[in-house]
N, C-alpha and C. Protein backbone atom coordinates (compact mmCIF):
# COMPACT_ATOMS: atom_id res chain seq x y z
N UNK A 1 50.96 -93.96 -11.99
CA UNK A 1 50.67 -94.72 -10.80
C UNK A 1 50.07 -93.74 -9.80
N UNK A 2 48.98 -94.18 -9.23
CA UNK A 2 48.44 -92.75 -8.28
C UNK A 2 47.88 -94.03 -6.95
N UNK A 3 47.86 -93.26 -5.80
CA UNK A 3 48.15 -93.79 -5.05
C UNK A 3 47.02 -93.01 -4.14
N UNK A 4 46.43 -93.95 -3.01
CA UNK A 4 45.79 -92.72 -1.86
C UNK A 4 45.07 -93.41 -0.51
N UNK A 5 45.82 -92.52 0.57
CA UNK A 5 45.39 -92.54 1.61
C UNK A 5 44.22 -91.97 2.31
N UNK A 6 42.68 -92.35 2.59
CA UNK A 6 41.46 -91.38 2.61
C UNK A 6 40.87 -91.56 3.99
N UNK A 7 40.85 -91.01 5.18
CA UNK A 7 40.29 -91.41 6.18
C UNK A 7 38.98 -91.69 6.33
N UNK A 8 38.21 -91.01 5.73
CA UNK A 8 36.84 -90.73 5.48
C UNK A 8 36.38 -91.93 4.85
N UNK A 9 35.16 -93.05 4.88
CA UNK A 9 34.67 -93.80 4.16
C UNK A 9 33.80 -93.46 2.67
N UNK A 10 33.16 -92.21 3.43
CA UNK A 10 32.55 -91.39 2.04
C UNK A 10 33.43 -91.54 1.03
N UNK A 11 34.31 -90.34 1.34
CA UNK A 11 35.53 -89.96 0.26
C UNK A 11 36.31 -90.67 -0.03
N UNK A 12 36.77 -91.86 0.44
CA UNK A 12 37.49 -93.03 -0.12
C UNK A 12 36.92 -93.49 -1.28
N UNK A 13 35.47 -93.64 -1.22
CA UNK A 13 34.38 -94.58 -1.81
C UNK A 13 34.72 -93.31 -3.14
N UNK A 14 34.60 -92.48 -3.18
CA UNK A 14 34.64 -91.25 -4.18
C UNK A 14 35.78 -91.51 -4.80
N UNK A 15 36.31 -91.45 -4.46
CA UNK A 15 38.46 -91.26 -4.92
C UNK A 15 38.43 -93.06 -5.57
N UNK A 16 37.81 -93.61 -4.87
CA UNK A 16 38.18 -95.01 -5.32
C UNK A 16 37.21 -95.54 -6.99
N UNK A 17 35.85 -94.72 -7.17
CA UNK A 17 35.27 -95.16 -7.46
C UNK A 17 35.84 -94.18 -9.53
N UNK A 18 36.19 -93.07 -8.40
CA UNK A 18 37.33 -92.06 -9.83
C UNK A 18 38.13 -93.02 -10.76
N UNK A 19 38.93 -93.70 -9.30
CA UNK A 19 40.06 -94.47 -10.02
C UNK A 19 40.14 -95.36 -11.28
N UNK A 20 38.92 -95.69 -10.30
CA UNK A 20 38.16 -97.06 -11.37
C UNK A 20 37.79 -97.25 -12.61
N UNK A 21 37.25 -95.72 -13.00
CA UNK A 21 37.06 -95.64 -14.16
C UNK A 21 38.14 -95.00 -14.82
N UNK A 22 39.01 -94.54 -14.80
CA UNK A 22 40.61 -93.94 -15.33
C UNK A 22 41.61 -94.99 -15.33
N UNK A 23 41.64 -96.33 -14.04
CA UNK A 23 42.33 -96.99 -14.82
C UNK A 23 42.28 -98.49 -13.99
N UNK A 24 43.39 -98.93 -13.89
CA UNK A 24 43.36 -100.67 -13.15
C UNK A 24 44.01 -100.70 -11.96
N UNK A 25 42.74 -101.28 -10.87
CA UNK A 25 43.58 -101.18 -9.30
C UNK A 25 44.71 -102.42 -9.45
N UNK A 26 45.71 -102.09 -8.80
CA UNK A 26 47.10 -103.18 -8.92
C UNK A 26 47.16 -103.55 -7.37
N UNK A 27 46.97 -102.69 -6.60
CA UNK A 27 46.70 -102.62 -5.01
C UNK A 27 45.85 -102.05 -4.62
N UNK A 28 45.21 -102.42 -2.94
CA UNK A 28 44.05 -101.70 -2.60
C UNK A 28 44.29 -100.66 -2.76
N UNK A 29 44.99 -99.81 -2.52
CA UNK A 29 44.69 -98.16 -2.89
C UNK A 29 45.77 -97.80 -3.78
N UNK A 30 46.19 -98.42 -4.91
CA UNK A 30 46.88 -98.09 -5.58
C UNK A 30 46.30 -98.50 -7.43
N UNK A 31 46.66 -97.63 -8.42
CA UNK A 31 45.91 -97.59 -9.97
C UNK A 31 47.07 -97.21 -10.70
N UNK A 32 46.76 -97.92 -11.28
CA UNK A 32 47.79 -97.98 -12.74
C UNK A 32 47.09 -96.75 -13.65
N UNK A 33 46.86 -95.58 -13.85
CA UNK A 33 46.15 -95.18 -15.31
C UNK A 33 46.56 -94.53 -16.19
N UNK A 34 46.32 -95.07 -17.57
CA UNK A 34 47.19 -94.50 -18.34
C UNK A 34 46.40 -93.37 -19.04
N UNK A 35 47.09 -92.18 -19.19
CA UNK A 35 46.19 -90.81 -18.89
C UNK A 35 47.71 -89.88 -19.77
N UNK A 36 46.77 -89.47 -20.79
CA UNK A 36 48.05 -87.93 -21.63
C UNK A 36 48.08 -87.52 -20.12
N UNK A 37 49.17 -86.49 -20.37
CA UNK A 37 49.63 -85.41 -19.38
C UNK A 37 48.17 -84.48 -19.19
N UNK A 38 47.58 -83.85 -19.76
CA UNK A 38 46.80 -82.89 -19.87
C UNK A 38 45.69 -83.72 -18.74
N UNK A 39 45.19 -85.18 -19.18
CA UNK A 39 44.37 -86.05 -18.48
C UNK A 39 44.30 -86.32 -17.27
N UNK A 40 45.61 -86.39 -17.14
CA UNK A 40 46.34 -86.73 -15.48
C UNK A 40 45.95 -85.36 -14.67
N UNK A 41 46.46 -84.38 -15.39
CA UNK A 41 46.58 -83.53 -14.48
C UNK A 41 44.80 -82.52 -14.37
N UNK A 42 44.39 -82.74 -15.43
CA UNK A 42 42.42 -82.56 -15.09
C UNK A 42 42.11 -83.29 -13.82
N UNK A 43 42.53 -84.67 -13.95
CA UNK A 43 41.41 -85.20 -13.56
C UNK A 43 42.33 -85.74 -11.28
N UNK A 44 44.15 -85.55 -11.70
CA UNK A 44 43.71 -85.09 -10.27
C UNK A 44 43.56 -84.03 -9.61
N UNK A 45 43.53 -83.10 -10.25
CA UNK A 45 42.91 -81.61 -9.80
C UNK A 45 41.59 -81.50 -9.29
N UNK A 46 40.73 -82.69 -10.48
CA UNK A 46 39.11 -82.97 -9.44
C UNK A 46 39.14 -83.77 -8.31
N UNK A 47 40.15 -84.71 -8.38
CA UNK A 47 40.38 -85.53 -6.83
C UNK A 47 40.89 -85.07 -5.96
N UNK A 48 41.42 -84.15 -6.09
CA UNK A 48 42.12 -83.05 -5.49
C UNK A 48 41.00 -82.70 -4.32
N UNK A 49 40.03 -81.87 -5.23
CA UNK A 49 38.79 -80.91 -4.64
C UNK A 49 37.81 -81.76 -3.29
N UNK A 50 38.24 -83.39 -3.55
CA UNK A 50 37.16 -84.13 -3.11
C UNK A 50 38.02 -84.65 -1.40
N UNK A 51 39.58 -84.00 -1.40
CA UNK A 51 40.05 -84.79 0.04
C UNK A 51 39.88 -83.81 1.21
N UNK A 52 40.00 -84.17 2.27
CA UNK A 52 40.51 -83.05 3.57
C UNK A 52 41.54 -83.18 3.21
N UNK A 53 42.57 -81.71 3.16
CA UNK A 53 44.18 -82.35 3.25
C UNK A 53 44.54 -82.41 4.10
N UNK A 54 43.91 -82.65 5.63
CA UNK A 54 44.02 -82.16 6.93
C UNK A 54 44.36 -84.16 7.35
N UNK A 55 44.00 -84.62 6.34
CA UNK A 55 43.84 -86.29 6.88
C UNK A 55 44.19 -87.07 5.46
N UNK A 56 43.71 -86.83 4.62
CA UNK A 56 44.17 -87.59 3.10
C UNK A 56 44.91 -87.15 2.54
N UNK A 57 45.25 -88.13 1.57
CA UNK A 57 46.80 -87.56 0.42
C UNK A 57 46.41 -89.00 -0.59
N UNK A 58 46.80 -88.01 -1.51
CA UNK A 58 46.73 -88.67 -3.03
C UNK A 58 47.87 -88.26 -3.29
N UNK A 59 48.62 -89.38 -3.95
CA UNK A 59 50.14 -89.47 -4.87
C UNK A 59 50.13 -89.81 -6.12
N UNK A 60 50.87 -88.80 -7.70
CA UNK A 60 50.81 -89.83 -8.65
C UNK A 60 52.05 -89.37 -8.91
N UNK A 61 52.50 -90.91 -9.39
CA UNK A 61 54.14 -90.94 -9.64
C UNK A 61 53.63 -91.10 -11.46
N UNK A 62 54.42 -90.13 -12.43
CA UNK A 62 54.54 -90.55 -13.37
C UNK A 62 55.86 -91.53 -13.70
N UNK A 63 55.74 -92.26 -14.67
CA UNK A 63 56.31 -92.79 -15.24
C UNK A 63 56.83 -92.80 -16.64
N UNK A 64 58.46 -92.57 -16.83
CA UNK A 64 58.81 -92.22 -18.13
C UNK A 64 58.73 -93.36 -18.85
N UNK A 65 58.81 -93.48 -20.44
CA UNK A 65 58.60 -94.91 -21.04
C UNK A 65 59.44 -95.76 -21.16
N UNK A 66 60.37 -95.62 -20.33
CA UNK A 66 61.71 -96.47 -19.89
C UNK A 66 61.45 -97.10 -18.89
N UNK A 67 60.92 -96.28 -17.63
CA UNK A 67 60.69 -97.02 -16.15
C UNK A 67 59.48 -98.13 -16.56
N UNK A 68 58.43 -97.20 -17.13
CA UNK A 68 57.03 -97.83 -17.90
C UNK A 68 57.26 -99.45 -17.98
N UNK A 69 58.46 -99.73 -18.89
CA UNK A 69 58.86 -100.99 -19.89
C UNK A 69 59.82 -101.59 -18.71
N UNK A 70 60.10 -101.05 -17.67
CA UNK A 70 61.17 -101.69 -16.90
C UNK A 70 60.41 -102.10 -15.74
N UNK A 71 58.95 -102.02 -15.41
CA UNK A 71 58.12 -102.58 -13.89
C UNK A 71 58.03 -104.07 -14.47
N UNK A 72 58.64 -104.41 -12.94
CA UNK A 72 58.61 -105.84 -13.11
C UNK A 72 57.17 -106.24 -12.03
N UNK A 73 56.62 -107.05 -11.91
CA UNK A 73 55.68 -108.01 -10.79
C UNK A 73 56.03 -109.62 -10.62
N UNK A 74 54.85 -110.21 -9.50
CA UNK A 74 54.92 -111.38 -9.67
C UNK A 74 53.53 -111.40 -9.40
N UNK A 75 53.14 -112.71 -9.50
CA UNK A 75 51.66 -112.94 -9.64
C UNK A 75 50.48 -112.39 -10.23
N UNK A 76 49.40 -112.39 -10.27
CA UNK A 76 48.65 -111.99 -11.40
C UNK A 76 48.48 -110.55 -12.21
N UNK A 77 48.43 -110.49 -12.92
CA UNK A 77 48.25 -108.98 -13.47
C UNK A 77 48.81 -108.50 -14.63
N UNK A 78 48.63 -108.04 -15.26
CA UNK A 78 48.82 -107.79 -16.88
C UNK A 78 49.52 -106.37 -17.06
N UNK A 79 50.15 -106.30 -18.39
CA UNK A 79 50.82 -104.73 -18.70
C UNK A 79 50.22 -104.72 -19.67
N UNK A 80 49.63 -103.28 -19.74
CA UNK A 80 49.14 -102.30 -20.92
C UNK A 80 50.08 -101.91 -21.97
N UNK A 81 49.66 -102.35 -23.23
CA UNK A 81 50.67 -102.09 -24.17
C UNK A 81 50.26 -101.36 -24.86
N UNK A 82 49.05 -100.08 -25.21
CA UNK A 82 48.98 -99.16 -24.88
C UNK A 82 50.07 -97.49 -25.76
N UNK A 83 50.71 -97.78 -26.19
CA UNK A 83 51.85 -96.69 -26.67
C UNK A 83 51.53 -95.39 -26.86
N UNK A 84 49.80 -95.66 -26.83
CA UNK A 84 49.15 -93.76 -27.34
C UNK A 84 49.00 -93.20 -26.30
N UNK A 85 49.62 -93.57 -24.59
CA UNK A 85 49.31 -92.78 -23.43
C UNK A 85 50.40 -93.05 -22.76
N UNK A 86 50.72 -92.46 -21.00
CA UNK A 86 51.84 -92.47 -20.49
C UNK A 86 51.29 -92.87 -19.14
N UNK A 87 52.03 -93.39 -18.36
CA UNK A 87 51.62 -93.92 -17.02
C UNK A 87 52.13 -93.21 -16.34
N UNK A 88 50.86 -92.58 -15.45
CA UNK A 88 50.72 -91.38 -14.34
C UNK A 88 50.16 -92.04 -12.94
């Protein structure tokens, strides 16, 4: 689950447009992506490079495959069943 706050319109548009292709927005600034460990941690190391940390913050909560199988919702939206990756 990665998460992010971007003051900047540029760099939002950047960080958002990352997300997009790594995984599924669930909330406006929030992505589900399911990413090996090695994946996760490449690719927010490049999102990393792209914030002020003076004003933005990016969060990713991993998820073990217990919590994974235990997110509940309501209303629209689907779970990845998925077993060859881990939710970061």
């Amino acid at each position: 689950m990665v998460s992010y706050d971007v003051a900047d319109a540029r760099r939002r548009r950047r960080i958002e447009h990352a997300l997009h292709a790594l995984g599924d927005r669930v909330q406006y600034s929030v992505f589900e992506c399911f990413l090996t460990l090695p994946e996760a941690r490449f690719h927010l190391a490049r999102l990393a490079e792209a914030l002020d940390l003076r004003t933005d913050s990016l969060r990713a909560y991993p998820l073990c495959a217990w919590c994974a199988a235990a997110v509940e919702w309501r209303g629209p939206g689907r779970r990845s069943e998925d077993k060859r990756v881990v939710v970061v």
